[in-house]
N, C-alpha and C. Protein backbone atom coordinates (compact mmCIF):
# COMPACT_ATOMS: atom_id res chain seq x y z
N UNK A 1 13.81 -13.77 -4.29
CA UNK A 1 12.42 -13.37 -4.28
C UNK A 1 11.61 -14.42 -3.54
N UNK A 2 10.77 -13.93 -2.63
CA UNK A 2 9.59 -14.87 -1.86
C UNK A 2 8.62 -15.82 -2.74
N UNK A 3 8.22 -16.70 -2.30
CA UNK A 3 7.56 -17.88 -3.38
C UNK A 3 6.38 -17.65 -2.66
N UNK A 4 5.17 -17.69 -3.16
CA UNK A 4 4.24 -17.34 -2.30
C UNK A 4 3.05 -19.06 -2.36
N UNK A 5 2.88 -19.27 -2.01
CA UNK A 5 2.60 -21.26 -1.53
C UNK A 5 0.85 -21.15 -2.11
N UNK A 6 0.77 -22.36 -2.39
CA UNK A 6 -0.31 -22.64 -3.09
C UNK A 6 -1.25 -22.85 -4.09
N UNK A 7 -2.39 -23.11 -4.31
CA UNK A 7 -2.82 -23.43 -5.75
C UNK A 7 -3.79 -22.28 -5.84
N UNK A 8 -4.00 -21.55 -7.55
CA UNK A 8 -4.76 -20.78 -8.06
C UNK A 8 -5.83 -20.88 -8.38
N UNK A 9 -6.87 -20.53 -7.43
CA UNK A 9 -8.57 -21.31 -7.76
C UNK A 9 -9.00 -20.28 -8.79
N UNK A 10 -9.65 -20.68 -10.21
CA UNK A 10 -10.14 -19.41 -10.85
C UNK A 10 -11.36 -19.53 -10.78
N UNK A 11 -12.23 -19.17 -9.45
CA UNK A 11 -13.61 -18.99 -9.64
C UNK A 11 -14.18 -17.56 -9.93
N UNK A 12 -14.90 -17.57 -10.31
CA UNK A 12 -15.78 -15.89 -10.38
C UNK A 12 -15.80 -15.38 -9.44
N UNK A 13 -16.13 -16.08 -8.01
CA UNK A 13 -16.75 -15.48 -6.94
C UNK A 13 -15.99 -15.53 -5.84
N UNK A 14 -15.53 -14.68 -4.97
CA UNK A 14 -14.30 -14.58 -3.90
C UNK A 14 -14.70 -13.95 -3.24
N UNK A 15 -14.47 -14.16 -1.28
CA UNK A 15 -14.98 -13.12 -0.26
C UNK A 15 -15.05 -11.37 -0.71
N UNK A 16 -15.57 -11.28 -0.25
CA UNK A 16 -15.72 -9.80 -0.35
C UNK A 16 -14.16 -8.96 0.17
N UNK A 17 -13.62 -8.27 -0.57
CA UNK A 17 -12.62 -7.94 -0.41
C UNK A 17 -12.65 -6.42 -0.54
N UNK A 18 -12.67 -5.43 0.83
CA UNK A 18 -12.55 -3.91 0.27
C UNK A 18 -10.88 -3.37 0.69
N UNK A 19 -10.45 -2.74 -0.41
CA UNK A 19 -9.20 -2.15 -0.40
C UNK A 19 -9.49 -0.84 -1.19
N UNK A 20 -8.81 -0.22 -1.65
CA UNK A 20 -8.60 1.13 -2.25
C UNK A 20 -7.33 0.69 -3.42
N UNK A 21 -8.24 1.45 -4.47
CA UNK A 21 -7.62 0.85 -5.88
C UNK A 21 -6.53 1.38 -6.24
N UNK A 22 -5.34 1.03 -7.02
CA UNK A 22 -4.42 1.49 -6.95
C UNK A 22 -4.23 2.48 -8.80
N UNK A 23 -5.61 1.79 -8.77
CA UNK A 23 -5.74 2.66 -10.65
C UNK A 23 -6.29 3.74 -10.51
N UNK A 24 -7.67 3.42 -9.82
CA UNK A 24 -8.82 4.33 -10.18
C UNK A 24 -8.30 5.95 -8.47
N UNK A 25 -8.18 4.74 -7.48
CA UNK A 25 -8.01 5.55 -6.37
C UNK A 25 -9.03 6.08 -5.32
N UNK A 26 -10.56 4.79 -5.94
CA UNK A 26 -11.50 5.12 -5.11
C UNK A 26 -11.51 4.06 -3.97
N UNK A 27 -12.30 3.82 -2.76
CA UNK A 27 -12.37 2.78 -2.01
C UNK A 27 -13.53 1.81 -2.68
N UNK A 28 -13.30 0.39 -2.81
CA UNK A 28 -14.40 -0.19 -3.47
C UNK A 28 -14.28 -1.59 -2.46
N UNK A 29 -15.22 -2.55 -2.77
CA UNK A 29 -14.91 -3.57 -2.18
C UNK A 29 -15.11 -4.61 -3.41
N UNK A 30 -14.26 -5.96 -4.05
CA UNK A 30 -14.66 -6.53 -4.49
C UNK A 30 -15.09 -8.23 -4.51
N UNK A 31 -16.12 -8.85 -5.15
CA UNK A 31 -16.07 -10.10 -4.60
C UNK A 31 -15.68 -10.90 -5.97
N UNK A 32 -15.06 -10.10 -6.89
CA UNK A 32 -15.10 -11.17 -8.15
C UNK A 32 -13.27 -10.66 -8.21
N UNK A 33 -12.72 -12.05 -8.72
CA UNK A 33 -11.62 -12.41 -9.08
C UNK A 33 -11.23 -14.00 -9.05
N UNK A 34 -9.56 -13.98 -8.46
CA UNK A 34 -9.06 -15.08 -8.67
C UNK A 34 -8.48 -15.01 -7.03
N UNK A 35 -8.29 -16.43 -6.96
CA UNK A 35 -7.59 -16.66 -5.30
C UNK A 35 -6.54 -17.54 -4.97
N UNK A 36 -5.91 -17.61 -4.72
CA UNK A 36 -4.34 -18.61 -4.17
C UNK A 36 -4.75 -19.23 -2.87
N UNK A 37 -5.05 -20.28 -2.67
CA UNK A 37 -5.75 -21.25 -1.20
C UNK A 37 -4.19 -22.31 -1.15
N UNK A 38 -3.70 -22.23 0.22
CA UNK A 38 -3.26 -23.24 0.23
C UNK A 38 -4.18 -24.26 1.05
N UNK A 39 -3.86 -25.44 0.46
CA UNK A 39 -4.42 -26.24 1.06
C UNK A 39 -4.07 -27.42 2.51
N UNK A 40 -5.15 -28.37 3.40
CA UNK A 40 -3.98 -28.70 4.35
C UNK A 40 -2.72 -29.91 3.84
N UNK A 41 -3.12 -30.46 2.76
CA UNK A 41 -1.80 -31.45 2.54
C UNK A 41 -0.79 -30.77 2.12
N UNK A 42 -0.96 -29.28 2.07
CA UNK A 42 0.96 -29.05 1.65
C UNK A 42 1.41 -28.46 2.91
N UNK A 43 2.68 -29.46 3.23
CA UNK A 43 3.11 -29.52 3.70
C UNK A 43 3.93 -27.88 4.86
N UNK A 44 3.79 -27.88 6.18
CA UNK A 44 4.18 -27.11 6.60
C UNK A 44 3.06 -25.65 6.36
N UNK A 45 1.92 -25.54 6.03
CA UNK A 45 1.01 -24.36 5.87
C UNK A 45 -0.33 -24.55 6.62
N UNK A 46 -0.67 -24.02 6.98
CA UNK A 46 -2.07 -23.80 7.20
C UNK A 46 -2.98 -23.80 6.01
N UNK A 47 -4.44 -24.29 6.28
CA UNK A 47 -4.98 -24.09 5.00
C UNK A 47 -5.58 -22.51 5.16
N UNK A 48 -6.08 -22.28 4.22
CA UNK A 48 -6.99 -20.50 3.96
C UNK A 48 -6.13 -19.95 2.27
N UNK A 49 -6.62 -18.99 2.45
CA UNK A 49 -6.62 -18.29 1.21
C UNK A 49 -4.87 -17.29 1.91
N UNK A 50 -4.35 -17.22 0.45
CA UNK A 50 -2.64 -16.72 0.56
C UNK A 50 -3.11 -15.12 0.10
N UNK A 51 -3.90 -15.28 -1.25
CA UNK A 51 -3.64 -13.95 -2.19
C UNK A 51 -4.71 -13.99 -2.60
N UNK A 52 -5.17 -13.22 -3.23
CA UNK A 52 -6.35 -12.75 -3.92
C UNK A 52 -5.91 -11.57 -4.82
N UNK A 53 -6.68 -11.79 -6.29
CA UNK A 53 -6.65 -11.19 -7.49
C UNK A 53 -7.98 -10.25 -7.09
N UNK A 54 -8.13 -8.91 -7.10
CA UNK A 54 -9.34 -8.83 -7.04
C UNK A 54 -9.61 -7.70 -8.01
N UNK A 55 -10.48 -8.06 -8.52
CA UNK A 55 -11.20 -6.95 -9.99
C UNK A 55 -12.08 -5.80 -9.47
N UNK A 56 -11.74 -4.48 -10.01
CA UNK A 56 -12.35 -3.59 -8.89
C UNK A 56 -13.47 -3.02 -9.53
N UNK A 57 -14.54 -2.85 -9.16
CA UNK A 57 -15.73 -2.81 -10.06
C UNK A 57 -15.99 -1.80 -10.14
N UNK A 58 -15.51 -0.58 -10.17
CA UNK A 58 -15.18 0.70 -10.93
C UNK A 58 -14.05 1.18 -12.10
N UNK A 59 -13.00 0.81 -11.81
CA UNK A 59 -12.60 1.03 -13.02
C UNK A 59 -12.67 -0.10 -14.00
N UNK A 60 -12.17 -1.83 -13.18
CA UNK A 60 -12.06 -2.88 -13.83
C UNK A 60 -10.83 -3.22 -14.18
N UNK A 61 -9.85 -2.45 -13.30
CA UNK A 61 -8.39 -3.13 -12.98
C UNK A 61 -8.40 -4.45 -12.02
N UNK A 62 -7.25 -5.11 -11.83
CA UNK A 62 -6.83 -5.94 -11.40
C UNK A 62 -5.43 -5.80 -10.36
N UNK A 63 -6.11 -5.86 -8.68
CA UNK A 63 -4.79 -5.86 -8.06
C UNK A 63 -4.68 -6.89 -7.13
N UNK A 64 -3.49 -7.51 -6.79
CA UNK A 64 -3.41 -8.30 -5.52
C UNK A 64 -3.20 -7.92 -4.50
N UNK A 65 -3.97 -8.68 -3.66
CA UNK A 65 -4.01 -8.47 -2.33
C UNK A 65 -3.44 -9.98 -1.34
N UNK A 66 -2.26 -10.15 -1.31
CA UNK A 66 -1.47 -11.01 -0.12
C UNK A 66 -1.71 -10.85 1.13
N UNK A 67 -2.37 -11.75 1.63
CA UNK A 67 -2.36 -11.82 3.13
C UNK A 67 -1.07 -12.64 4.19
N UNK A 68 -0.83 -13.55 2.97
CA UNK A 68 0.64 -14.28 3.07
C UNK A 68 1.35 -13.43 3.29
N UNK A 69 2.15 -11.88 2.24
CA UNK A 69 2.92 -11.20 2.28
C UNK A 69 2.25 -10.02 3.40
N UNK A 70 1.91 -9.79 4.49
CA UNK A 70 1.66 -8.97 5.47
C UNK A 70 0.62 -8.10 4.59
N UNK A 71 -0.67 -8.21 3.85
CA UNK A 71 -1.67 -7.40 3.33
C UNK A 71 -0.84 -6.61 2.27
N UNK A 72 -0.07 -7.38 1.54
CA UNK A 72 0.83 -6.43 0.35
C UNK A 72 -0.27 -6.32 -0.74
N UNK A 73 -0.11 -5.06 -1.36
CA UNK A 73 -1.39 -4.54 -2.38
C UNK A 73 -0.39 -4.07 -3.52
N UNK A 74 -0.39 -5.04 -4.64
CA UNK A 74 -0.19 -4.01 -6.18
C UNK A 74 -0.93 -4.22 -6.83
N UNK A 75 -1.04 -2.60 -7.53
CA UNK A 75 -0.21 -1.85 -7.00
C UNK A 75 -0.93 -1.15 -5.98
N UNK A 76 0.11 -0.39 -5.08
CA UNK A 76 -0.72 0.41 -4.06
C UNK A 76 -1.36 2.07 -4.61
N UNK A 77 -2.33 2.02 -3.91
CA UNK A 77 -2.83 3.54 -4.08
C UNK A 77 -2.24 4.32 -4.32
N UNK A 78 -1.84 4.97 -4.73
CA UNK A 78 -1.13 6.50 -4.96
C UNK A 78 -1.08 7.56 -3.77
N UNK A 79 -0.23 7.97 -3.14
CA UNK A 79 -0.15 8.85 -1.99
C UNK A 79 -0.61 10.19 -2.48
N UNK A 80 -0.94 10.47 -2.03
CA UNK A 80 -1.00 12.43 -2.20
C UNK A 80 -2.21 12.63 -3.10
N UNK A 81 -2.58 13.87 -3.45
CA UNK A 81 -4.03 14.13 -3.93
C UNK A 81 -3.28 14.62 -5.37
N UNK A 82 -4.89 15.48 -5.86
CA UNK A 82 -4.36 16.24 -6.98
C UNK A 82 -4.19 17.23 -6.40
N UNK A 83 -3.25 18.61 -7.36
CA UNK A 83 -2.60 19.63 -6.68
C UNK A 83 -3.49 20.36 -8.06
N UNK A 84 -3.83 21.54 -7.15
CA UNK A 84 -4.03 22.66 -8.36
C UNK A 84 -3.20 23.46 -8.81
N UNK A 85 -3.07 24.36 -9.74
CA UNK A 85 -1.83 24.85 -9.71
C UNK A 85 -0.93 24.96 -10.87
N UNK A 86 -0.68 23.24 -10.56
CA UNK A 86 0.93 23.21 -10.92
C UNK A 86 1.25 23.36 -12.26
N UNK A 87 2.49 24.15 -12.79
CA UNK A 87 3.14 23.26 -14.07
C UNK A 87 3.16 22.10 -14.78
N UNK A 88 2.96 22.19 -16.20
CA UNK A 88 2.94 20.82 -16.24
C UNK A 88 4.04 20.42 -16.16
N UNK A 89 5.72 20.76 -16.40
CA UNK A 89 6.72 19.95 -15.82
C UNK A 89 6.60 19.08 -14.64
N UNK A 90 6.70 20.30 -13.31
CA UNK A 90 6.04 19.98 -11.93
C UNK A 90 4.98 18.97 -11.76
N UNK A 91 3.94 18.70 -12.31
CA UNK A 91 2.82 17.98 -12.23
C UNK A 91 3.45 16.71 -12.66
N UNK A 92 3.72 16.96 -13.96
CA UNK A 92 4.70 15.22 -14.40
C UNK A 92 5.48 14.37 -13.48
N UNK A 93 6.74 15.28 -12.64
CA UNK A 93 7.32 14.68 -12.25
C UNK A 93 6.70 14.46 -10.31
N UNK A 94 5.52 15.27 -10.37
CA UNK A 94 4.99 14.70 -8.99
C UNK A 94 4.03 13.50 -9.22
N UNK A 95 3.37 13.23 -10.71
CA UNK A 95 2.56 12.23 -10.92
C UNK A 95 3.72 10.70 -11.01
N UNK A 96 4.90 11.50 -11.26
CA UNK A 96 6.15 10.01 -11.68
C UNK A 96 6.26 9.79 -10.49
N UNK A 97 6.64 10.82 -8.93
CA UNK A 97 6.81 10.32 -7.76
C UNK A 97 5.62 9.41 -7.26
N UNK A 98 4.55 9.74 -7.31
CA UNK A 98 3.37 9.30 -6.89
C UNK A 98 3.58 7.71 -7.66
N UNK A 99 3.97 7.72 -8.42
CA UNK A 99 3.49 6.54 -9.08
C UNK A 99 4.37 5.43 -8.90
N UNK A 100 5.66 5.95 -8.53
CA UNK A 100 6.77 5.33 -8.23
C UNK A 100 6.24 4.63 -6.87
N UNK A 101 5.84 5.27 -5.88
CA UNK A 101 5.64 5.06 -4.44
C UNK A 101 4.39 3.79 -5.04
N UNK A 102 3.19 4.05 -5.98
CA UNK A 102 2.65 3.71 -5.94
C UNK A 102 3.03 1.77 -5.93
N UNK A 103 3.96 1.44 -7.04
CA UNK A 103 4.40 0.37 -7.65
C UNK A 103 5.64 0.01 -6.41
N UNK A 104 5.55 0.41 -5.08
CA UNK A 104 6.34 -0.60 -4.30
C UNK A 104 7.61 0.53 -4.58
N UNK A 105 8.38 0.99 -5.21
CA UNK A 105 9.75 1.97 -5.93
C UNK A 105 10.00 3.00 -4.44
N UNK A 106 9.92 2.61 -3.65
CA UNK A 106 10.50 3.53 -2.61
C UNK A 106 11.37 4.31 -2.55
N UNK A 107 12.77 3.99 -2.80
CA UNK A 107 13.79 4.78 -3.16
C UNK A 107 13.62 5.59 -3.61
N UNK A 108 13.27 5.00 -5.07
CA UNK A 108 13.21 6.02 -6.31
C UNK A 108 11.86 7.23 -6.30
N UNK A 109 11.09 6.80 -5.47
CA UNK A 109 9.57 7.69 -4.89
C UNK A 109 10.95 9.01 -4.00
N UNK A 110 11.60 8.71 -3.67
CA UNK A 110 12.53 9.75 -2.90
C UNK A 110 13.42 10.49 -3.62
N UNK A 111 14.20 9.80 -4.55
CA UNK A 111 14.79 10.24 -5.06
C UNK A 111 14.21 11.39 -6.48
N UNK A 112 13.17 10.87 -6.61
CA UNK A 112 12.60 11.80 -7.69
C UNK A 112 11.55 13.07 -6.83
N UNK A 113 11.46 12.58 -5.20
CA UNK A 113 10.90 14.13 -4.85
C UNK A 113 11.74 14.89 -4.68
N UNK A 114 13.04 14.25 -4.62
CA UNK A 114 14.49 15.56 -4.61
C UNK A 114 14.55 15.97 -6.16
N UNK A 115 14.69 15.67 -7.12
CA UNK A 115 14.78 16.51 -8.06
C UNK A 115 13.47 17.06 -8.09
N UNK A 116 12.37 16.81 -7.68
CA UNK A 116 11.29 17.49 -7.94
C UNK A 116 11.23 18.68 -7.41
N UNK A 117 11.77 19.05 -5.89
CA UNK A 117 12.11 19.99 -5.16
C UNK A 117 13.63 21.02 -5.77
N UNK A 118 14.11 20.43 -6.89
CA UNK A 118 15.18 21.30 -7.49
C UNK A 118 14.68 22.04 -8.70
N UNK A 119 12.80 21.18 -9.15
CA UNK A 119 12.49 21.80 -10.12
C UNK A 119 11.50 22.60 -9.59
N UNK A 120 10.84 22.89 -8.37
CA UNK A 120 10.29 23.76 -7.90
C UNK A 120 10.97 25.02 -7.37
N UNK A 121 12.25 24.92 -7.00
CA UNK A 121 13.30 26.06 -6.99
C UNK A 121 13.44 26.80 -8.29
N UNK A 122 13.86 25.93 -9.21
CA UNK A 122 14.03 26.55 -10.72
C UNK A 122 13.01 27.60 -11.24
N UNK A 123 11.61 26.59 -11.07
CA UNK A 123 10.75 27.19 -11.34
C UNK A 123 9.71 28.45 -10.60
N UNK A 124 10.80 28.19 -9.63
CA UNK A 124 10.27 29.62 -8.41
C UNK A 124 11.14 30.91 -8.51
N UNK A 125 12.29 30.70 -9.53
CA UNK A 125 13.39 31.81 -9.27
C UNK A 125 14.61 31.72 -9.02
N UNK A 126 15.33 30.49 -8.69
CA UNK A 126 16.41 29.71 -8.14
C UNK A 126 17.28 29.82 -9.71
N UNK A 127 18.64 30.16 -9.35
CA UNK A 127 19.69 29.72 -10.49
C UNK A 127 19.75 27.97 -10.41
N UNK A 128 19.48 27.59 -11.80
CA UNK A 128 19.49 26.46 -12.84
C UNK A 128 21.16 26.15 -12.03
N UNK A 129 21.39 25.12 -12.34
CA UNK A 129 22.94 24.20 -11.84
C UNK A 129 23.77 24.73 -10.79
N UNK A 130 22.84 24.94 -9.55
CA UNK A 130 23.32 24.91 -8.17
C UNK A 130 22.99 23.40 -7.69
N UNK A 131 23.88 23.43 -6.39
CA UNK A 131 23.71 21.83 -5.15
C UNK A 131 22.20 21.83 -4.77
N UNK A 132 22.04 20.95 -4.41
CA UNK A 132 20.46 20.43 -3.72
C UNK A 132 20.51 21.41 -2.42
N UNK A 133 21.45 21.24 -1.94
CA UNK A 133 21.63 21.99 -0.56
C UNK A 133 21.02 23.65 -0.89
N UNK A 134 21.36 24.16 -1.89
CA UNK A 134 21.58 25.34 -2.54
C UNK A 134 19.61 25.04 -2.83
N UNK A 135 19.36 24.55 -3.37
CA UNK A 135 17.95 24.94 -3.68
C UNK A 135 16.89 24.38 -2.74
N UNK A 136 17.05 23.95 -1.32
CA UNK A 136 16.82 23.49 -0.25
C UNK A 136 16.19 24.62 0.71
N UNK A 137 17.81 25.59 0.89
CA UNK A 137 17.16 26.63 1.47
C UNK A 137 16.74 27.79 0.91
N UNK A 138 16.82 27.98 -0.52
CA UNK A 138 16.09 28.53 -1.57
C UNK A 138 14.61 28.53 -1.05
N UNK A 139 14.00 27.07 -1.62
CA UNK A 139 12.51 27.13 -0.78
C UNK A 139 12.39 27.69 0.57
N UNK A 140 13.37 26.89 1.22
CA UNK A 140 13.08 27.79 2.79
C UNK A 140 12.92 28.89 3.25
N UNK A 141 13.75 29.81 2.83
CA UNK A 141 14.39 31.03 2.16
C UNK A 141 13.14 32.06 2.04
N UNK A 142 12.37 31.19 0.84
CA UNK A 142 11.48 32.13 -0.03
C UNK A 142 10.38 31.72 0.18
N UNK A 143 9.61 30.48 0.99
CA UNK A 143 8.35 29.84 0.76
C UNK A 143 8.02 29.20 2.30
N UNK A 144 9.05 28.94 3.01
CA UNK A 144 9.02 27.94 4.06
C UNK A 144 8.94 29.00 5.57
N UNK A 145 8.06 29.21 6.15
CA UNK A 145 8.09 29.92 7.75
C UNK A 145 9.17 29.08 8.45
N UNK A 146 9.47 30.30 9.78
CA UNK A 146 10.99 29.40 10.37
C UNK A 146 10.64 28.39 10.77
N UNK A 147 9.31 28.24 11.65
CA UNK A 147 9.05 27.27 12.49
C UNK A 147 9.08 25.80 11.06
N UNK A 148 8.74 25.62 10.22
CA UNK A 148 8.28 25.13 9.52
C UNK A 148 9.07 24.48 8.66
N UNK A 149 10.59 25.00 8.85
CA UNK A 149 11.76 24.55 7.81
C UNK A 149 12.28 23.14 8.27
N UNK A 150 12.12 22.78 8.90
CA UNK A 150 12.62 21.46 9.35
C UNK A 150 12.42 20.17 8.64
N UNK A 151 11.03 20.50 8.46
CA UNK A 151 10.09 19.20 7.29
C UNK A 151 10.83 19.44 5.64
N UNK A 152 11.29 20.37 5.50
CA UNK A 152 11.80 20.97 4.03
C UNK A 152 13.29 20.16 4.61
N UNK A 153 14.14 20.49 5.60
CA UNK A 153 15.15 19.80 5.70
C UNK A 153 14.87 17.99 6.14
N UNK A 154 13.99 17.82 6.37
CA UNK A 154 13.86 16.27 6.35
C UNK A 154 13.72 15.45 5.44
N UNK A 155 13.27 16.49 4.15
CA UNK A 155 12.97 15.97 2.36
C UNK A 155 14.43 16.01 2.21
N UNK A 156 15.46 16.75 2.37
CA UNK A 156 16.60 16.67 1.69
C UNK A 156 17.54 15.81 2.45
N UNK A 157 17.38 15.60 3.76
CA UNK A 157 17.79 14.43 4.58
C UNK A 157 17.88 12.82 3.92
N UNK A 158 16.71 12.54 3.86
CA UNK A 158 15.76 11.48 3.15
C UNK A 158 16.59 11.38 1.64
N UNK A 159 16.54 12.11 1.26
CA UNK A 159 17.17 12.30 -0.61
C UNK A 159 18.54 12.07 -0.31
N UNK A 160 19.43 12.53 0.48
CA UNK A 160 20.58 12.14 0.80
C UNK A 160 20.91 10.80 0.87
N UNK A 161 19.97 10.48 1.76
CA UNK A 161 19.97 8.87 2.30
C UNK A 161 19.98 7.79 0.98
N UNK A 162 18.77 8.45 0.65
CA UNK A 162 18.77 7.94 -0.68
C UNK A 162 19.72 7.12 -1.98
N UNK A 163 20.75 8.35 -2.03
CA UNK A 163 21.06 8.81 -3.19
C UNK A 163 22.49 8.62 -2.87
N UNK A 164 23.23 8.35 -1.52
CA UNK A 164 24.55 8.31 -1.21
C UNK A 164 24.56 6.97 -0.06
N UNK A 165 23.66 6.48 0.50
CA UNK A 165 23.63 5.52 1.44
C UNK A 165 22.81 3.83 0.78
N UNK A 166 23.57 2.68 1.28
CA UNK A 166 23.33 1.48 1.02
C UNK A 166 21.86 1.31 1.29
N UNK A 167 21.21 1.41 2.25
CA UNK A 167 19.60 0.92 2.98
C UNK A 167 19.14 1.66 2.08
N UNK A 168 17.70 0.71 1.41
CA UNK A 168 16.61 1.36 0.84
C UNK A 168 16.22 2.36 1.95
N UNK A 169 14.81 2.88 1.33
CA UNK A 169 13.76 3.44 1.88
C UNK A 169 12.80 2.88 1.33
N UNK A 170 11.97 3.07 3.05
CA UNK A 170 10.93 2.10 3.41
C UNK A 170 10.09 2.76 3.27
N UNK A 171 8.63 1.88 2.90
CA UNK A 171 7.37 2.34 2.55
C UNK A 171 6.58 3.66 3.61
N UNK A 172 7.10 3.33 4.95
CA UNK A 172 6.94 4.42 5.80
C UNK A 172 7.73 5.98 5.64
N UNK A 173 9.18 5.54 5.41
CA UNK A 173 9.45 6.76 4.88
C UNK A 173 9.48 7.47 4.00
N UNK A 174 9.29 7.12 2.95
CA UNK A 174 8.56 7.25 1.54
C UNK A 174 7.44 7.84 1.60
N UNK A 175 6.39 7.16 2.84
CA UNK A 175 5.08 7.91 2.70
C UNK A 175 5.33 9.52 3.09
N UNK A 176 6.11 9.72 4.26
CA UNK A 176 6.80 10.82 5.47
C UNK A 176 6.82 11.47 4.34
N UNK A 177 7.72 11.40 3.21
CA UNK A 177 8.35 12.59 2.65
C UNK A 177 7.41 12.69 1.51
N UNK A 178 6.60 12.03 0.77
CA UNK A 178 5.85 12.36 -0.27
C UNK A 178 4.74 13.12 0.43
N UNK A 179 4.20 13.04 1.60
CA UNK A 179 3.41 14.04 2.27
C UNK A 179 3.83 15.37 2.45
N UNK A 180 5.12 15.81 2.51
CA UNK A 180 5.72 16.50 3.11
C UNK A 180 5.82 17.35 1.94
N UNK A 181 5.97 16.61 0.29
CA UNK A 181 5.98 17.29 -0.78
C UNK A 181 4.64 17.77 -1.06
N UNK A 182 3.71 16.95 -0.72
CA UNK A 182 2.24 17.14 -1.35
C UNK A 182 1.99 19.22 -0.53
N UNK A 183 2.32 19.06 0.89
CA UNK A 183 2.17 19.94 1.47
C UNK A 183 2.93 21.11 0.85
N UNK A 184 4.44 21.25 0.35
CA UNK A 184 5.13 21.79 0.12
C UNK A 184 4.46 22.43 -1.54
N UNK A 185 4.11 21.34 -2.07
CA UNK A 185 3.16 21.87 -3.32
C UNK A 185 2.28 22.25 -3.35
N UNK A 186 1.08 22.17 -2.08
CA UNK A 186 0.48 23.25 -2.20
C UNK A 186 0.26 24.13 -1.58
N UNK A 187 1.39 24.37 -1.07
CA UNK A 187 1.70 25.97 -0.45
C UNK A 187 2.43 26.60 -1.28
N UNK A 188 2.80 26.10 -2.49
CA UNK A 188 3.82 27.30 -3.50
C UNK A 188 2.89 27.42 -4.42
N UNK A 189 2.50 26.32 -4.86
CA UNK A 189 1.37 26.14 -6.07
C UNK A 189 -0.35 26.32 -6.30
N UNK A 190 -0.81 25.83 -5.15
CA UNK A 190 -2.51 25.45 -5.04
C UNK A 190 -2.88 26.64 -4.13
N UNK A 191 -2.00 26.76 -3.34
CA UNK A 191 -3.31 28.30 -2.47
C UNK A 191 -2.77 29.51 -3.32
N UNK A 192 -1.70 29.82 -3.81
CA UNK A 192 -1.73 31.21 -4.20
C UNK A 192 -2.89 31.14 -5.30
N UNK A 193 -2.98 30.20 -6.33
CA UNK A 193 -3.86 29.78 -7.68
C UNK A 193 -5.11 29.92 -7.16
N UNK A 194 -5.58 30.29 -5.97
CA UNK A 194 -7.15 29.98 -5.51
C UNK A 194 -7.73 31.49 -5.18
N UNK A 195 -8.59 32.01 -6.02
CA UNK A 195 -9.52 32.91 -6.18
C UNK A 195 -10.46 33.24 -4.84
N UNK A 196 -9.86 34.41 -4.52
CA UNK A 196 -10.71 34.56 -3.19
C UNK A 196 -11.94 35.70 -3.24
């Protein structure tokens, strides 16, 4: 694990810092927390600020923000919106993906939109204890236009990778496919549910 360099100033008052909260999920900016400065006598660093604690003045969580670690944020925002619609099974386990992605869990942000996509089959009509493959083109099948099936086969691509291959998944592809679900959910779930 990375050591991240420097001393912990606990003042009240810290640059103004705007990020997007990883609790609440609004954009805020804050200037109150805590800060990590290295300074110039240690050795081999530049001086400036490493990290910042910053308190978000809407909800009143606490996330870091590393400038040391390339602008790393925990936790991060949550990808994807709310969905109307859904089941609450479905909803659970898209709030567990979301949340997974949210806390850095990449992999596992993938691996749980593949079972999530086996419980949107189930729950669309699909026989219970078939292959992924099997409830893949199920959706496609029944929900997915031709042009359009490709992104449905790139979620089960991704889950493969996942779930049978050594290399994580990266925060970029993680984002790829939790978009890809958000979309996929509300085209089965949120527009039919909408009153015209």
């Amino acid at each position: 694990m990375e050591s991240l360099p420097g001393i912990w100033g606990f003042g009240s008052h810290i640059y103004s810092t705007p990020y997007q909260c990883g609790y609440c999920e609004r954009d805020v900016a804050s200037n109150e927390g805590i800060y990590c400065k290295v300074e110039d006598y240690i050795a081999g660093a530049g001086a400036g600020d490493v990290a910042t604690v910053v308190i978000c003045p809407h909800c009143n969580f606490p996330s870091i923000i590393s400038v040391y670690l390339d602008k790393r944020q925990i936790p991060l925002p949550k990808i994807g919106g709310e969905i109307k619609g859904l089941k609450e099974n479905i909803e659970n386990l898209y709030e567990e993906v979301r949340s997974c992605y949210s806390n850095g869990s990449f992999t596992a942000a993938v691996l749980l939109a593949r079972k999530l996509l086996m419980n949107i089959a189930v729950d669309k009509g699909a026989d219970v204890g078939k292959s992924f493959q099997f409830y893949v083109n199920y959706l496609s099948d029944q929900f997915i236009a031709p042009h359009n099936r490709s992104w449905v086969n790139k979620i089960r691509l991704s889950g493969n990778m996942a779930t049978h291959e050594i290399p994580d998944i990266d925060k970029e592809d993680a984002e790829e496919i939790l978009l890809l679900v958000e979309m996929l959910l509300r085209l089965i779930y949120e527009f039919p549910s909408i009153s015209i």
